[in-house]
Protein backbone atom coordinates (compact mmCIF):
# COMPACT_ATOMS: atom_id res chain seq x y z
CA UNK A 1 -11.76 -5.18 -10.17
CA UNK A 2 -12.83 -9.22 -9.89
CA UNK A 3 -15.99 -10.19 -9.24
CA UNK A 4 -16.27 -12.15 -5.81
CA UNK A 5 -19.91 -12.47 -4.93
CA UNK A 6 -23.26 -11.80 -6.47
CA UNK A 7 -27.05 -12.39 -6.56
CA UNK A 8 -29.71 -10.08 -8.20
CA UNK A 9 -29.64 -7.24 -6.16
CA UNK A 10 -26.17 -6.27 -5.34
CA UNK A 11 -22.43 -7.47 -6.70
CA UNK A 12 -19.08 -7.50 -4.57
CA UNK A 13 -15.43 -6.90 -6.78
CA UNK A 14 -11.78 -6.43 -5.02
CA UNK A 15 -9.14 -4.89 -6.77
CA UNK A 16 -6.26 -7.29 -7.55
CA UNK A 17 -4.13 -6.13 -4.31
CA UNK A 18 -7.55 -6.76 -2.13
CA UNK A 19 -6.94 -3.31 -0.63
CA UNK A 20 -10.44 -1.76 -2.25
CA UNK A 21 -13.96 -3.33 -1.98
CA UNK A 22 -16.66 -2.39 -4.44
CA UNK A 23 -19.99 -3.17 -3.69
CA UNK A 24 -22.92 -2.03 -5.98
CA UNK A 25 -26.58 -1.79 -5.52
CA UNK A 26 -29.46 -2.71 -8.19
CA UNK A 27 -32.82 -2.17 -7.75
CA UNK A 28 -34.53 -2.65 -4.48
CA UNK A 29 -32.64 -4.01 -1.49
CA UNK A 30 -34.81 -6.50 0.36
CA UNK A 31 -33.96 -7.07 4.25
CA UNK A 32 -33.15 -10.64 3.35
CA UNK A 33 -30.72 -9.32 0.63
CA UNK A 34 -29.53 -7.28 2.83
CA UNK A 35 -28.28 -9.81 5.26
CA UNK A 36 -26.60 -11.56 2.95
CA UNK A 37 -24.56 -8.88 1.02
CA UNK A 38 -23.64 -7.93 4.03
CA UNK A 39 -22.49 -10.97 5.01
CA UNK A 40 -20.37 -11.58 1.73
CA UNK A 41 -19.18 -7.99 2.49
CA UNK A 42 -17.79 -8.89 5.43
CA UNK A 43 -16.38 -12.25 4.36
CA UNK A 44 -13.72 -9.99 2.06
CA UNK A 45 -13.49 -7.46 5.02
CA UNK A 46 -12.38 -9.28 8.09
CA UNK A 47 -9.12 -9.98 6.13
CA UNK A 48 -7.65 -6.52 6.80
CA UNK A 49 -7.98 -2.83 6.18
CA UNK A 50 -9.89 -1.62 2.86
CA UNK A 51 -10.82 1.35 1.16
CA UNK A 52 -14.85 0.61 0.73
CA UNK A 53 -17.11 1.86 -2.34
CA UNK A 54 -20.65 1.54 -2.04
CA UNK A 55 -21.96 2.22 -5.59
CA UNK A 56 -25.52 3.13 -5.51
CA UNK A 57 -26.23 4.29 -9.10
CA UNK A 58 -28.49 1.70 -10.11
CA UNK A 59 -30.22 0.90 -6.31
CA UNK A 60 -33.84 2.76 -6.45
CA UNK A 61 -35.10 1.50 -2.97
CA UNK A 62 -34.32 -0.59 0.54
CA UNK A 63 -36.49 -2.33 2.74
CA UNK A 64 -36.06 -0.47 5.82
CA UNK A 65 -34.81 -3.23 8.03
CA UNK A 66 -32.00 -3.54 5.56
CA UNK A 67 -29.86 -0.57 7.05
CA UNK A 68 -30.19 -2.58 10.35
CA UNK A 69 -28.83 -5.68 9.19
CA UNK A 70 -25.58 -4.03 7.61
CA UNK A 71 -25.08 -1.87 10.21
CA UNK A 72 -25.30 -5.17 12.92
CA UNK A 73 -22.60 -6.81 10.50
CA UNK A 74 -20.35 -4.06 9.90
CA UNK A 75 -20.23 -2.91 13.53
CA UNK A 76 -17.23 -5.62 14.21
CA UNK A 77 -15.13 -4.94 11.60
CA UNK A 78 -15.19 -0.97 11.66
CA UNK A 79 -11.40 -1.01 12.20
CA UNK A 80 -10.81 -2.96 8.93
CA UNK A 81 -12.65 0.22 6.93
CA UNK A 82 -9.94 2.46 6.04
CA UNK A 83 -12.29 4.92 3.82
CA UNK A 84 -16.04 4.87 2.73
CA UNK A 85 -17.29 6.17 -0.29
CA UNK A 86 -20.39 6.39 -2.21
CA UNK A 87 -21.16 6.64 -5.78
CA UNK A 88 -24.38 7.92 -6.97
CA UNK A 89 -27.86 7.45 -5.57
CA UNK A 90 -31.12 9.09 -5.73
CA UNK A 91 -31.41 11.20 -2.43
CA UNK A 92 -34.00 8.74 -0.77
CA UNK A 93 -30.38 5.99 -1.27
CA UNK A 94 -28.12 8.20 -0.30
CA UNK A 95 -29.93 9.33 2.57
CA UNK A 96 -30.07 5.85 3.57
CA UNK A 97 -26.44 5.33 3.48
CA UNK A 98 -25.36 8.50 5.18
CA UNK A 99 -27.70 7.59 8.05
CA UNK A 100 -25.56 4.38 8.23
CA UNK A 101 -22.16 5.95 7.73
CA UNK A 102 -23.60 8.35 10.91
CA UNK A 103 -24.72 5.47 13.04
CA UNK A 104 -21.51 3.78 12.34
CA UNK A 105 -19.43 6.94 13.09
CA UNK A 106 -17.62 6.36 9.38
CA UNK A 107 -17.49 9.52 7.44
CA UNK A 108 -18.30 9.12 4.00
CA UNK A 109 -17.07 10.94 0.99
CA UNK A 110 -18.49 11.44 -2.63
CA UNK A 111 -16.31 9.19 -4.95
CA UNK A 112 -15.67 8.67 -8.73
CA UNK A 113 -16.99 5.90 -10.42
């Protein structure tokens, strides 16, 4: 996996045929963090169908506007998700993203790190 994107709360890696997108969570996700992972996120998604990882192993907590603001970025692009996995997450996280998965009609699946 490289490396495309980063700040403090959250990293974004492709594989080397850009077919798989790994994002992973640290800490707390502010809204404003939110936006802009998800923005980044998107950036690597609009250029065709991926398999997407959400990693939530080290994410403890969200601001609760930051659901919203992936799931107003993400809505566009649904077709270019191929597969959505999670790894990890206490259950307040992974509540969080199954409620998104739901809202965004994606069914997610329990993946290996």
């Amino acid at each position: 996996m490289r490396e495309v994107a980063r700040s403090t709360a959250w990293r974004l890696s492709v594989d080397s045929d850009r077919t798989k997108i790994v994002i992973a969570f640290d800490g707390r996700l502010s809204a404003a963090e939110a936006r802009t992972s998800a923005e980044a996120f998107v950036s690597v998604l609009s250029t065709g169908p991926h398999d997407v990882v959400w990693d939530l192993r080290s994410m403890n907590s969200y601001d609760m506007l930051a659901p919203l603001a992936w799931q107003r970025s993400l809505r566009p692009w649904l077709a270019n998700i191929r597969s959505l996995g999670v790894i990890g997450g206490n259950p307040f996280v992974r509540l969080g993203a199954t409620a998104l998965a739901s809202a965004l009609g994606i069914p997610l699946a329990d993946v290996d790190a």
